[in-house]
N, C-alpha and C. Protein backbone atom coordinates (compact mmCIF):
# COMPACT_ATOMS: atom_id res chain seq x y z
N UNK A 1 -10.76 -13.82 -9.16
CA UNK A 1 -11.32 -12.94 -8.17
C UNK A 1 -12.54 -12.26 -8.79
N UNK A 2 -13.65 -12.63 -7.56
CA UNK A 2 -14.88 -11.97 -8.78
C UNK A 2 -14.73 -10.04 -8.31
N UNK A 3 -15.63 -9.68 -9.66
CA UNK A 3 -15.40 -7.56 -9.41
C UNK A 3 -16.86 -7.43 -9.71
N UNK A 4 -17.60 -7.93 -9.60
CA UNK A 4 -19.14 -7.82 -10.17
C UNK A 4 -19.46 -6.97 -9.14
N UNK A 5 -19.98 -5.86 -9.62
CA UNK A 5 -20.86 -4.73 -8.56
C UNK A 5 -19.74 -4.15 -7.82
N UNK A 6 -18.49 -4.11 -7.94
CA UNK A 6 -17.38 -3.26 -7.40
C UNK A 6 -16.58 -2.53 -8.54
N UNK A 7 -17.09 -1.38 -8.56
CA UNK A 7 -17.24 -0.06 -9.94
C UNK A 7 -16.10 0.43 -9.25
N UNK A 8 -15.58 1.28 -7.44
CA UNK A 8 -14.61 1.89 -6.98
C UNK A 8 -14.22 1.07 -6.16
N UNK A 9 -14.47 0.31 -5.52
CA UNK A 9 -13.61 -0.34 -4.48
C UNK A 9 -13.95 -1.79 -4.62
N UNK A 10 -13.24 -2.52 -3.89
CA UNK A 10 -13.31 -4.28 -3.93
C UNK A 10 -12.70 -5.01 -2.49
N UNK A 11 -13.61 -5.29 -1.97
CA UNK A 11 -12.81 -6.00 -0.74
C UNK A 11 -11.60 -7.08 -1.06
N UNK A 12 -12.60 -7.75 -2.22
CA UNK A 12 -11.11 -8.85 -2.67
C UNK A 12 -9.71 -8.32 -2.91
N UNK A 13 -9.64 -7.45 -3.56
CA UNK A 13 -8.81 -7.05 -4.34
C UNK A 13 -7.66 -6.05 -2.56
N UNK A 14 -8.72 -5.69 -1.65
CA UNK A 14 -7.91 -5.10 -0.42
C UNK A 14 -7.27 -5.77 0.02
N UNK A 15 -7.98 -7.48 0.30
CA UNK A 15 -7.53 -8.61 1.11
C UNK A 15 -6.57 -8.85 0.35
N UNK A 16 -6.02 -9.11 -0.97
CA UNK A 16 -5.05 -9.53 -1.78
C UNK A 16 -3.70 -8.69 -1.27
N UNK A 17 -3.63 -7.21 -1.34
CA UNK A 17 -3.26 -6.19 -1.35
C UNK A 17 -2.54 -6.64 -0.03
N UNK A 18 -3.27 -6.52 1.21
CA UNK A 18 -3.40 -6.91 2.64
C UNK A 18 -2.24 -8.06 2.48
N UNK A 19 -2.75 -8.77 2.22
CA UNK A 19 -1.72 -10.60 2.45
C UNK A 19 -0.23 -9.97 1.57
N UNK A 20 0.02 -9.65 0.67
CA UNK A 20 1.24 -9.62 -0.16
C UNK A 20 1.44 -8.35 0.83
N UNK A 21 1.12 -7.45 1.13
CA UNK A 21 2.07 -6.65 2.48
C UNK A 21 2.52 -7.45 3.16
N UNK A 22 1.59 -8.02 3.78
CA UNK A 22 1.68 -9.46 5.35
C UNK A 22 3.32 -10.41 4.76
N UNK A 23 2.95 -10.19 3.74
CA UNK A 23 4.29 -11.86 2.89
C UNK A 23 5.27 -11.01 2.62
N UNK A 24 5.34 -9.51 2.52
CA UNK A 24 6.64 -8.78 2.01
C UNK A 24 7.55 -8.28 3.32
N UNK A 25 6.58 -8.16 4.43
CA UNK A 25 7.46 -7.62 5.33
C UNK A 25 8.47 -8.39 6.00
N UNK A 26 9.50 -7.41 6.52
CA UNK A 26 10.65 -8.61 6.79
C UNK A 26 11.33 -9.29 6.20
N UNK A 27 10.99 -9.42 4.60
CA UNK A 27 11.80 -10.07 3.83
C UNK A 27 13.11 -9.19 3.78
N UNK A 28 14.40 -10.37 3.04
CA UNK A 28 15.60 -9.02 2.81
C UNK A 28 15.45 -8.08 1.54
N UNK A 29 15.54 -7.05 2.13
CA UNK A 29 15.66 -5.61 0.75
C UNK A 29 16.72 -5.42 0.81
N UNK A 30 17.26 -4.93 -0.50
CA UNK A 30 18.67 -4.77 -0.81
C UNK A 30 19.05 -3.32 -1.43
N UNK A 31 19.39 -2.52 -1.24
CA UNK A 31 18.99 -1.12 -1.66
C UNK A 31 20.38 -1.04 -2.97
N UNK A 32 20.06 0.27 -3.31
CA UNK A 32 21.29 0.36 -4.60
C UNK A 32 22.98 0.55 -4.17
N UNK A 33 22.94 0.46 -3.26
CA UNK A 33 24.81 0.59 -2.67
C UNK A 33 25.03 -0.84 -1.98
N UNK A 34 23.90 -2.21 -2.37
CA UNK A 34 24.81 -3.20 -1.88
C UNK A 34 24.21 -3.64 -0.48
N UNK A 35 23.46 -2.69 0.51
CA UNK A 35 23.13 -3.01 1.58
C UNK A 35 22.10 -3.85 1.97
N UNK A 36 21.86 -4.63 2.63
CA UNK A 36 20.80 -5.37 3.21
C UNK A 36 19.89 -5.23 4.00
N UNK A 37 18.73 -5.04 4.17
CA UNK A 37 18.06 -5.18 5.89
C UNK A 37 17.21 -5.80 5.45
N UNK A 38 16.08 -5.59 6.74
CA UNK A 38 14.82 -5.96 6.59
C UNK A 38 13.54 -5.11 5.83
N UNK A 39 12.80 -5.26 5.27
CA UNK A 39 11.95 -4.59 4.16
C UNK A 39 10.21 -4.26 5.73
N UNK A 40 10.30 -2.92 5.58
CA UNK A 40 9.42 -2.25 6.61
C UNK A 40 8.25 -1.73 5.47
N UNK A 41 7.21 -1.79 6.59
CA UNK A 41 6.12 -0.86 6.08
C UNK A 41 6.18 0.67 5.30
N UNK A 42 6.87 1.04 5.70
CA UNK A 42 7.50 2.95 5.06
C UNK A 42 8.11 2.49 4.35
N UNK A 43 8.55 1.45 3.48
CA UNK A 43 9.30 0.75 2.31
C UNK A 43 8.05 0.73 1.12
N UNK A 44 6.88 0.20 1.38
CA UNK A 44 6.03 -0.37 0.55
C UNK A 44 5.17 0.82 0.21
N UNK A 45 4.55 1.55 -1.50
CA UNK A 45 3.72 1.87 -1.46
C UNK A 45 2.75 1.00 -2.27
N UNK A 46 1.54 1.31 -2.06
CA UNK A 46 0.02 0.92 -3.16
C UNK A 46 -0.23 1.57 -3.72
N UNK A 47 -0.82 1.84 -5.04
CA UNK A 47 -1.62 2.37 -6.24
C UNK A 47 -2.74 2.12 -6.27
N UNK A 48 -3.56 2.74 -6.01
CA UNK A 48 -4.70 2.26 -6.21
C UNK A 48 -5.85 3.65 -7.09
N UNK A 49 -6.75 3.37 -8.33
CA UNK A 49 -6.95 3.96 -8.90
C UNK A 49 -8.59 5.20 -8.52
N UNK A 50 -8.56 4.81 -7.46
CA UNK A 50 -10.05 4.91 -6.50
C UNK A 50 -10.16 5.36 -5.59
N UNK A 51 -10.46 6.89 -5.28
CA UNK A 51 -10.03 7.01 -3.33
C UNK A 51 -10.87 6.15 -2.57
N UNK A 52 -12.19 5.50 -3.52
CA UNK A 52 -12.89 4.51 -2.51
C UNK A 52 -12.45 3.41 -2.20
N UNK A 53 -11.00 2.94 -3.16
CA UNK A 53 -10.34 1.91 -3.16
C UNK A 53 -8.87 2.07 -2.27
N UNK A 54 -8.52 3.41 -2.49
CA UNK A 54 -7.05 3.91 -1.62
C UNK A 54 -7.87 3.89 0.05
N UNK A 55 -8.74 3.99 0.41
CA UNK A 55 -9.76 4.11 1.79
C UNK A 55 -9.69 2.95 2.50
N UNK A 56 -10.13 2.04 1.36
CA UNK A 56 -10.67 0.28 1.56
C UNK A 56 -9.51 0.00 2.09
N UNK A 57 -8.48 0.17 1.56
CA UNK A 57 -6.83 -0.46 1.30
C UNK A 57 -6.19 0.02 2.87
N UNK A 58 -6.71 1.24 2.65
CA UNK A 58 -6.13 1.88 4.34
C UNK A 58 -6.84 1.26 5.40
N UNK A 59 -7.82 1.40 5.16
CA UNK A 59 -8.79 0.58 6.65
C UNK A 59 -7.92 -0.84 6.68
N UNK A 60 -8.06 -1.82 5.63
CA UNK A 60 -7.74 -2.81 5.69
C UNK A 60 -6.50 -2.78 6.41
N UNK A 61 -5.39 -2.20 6.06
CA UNK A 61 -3.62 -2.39 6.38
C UNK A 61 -4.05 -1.98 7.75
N UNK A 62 -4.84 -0.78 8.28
CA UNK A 62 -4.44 -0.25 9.40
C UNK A 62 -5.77 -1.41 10.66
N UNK A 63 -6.64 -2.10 10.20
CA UNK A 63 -6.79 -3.93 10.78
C UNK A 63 -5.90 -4.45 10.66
N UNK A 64 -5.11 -4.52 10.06
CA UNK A 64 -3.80 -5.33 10.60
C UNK A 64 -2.85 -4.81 11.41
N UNK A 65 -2.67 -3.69 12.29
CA UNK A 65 -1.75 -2.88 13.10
C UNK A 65 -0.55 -2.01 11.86
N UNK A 66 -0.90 -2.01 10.75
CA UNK A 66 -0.16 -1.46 10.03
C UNK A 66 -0.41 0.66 9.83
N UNK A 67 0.31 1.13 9.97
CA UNK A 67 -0.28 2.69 10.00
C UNK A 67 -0.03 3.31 8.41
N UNK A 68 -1.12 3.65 8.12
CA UNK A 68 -0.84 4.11 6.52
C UNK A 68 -1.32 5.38 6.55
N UNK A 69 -0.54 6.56 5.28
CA UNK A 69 -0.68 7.80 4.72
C UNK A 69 -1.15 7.96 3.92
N UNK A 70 -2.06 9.01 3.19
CA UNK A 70 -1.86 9.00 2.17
C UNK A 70 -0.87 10.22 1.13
N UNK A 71 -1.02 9.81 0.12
CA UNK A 71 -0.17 10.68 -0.95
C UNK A 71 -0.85 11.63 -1.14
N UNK A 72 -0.02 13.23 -1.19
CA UNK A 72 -1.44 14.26 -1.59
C UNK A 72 -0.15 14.83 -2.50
N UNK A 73 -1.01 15.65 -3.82
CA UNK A 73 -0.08 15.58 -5.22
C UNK A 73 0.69 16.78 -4.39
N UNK A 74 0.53 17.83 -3.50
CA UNK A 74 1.35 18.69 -3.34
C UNK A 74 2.72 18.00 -2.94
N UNK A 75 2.91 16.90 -2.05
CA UNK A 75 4.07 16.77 -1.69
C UNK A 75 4.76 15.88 -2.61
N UNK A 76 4.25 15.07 -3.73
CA UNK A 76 4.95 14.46 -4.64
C UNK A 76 5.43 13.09 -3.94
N UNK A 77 6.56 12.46 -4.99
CA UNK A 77 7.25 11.31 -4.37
C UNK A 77 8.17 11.94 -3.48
N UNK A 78 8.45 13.31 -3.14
CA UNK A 78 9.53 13.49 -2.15
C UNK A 78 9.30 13.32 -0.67
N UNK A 79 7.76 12.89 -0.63
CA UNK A 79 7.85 12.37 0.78
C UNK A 79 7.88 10.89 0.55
N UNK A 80 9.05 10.36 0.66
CA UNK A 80 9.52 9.07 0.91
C UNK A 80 9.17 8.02 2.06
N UNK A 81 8.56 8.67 3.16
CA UNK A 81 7.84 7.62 3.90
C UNK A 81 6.27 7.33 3.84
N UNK A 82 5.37 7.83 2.89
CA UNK A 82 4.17 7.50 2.50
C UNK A 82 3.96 5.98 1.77
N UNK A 83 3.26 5.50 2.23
CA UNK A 83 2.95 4.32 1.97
C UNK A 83 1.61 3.65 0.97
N UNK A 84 0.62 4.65 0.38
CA UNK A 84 -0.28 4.50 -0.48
C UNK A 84 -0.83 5.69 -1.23
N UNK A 85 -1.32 5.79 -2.42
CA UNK A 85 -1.63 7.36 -3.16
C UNK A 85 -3.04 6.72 -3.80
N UNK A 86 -3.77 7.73 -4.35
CA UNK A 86 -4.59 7.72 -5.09
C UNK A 86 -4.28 8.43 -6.56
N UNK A 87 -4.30 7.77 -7.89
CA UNK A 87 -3.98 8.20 -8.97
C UNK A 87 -5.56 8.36 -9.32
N UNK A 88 -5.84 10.05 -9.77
CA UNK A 88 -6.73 10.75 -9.97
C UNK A 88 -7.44 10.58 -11.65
């Protein structure tokens, strides 16, 4: 994947991001007591090291009908249905 001239953000690197959401959803998740379902969007978060890259990543998911949050450090991992953060 080329990164030449993409210092904060990368379309490639969104579209990648994009497709392995697209290929994870619906698969079976299995949680720690044994249970099964289906693996949802409020399941998955992204890392991304860039708010120009956590932005890219959101536009992208939310072209695909997907609705994304972001992480803000006040609420921590205890909001459990956020789906992407920016590490500062």
């Amino acid at each position: 994947m080329g990164h030449d001239g993409c210092s904060t953000e990368s379309v490639e690197e969104a579209e990648v991001v994009a497709r392995e959401v697209d290929r994870m959803l619906g698969t079976d998740w299995t949680n720690q007591h044994g249970e099964t379902r289906p693996l949802e969007a409020a399941d998955i978060m992204v890392v991304a090291p860039y708010n120009d890259q956590v932005n890219l990543i959101g536009r992208t998911l939310f072209d695909r009908g997907l609705e994304t949050s972001p992480w803000e450090p006040s609420t921590g991992f205890r909001a459990r249905r956020r789906r992407w953060f920016s590490t500062r």
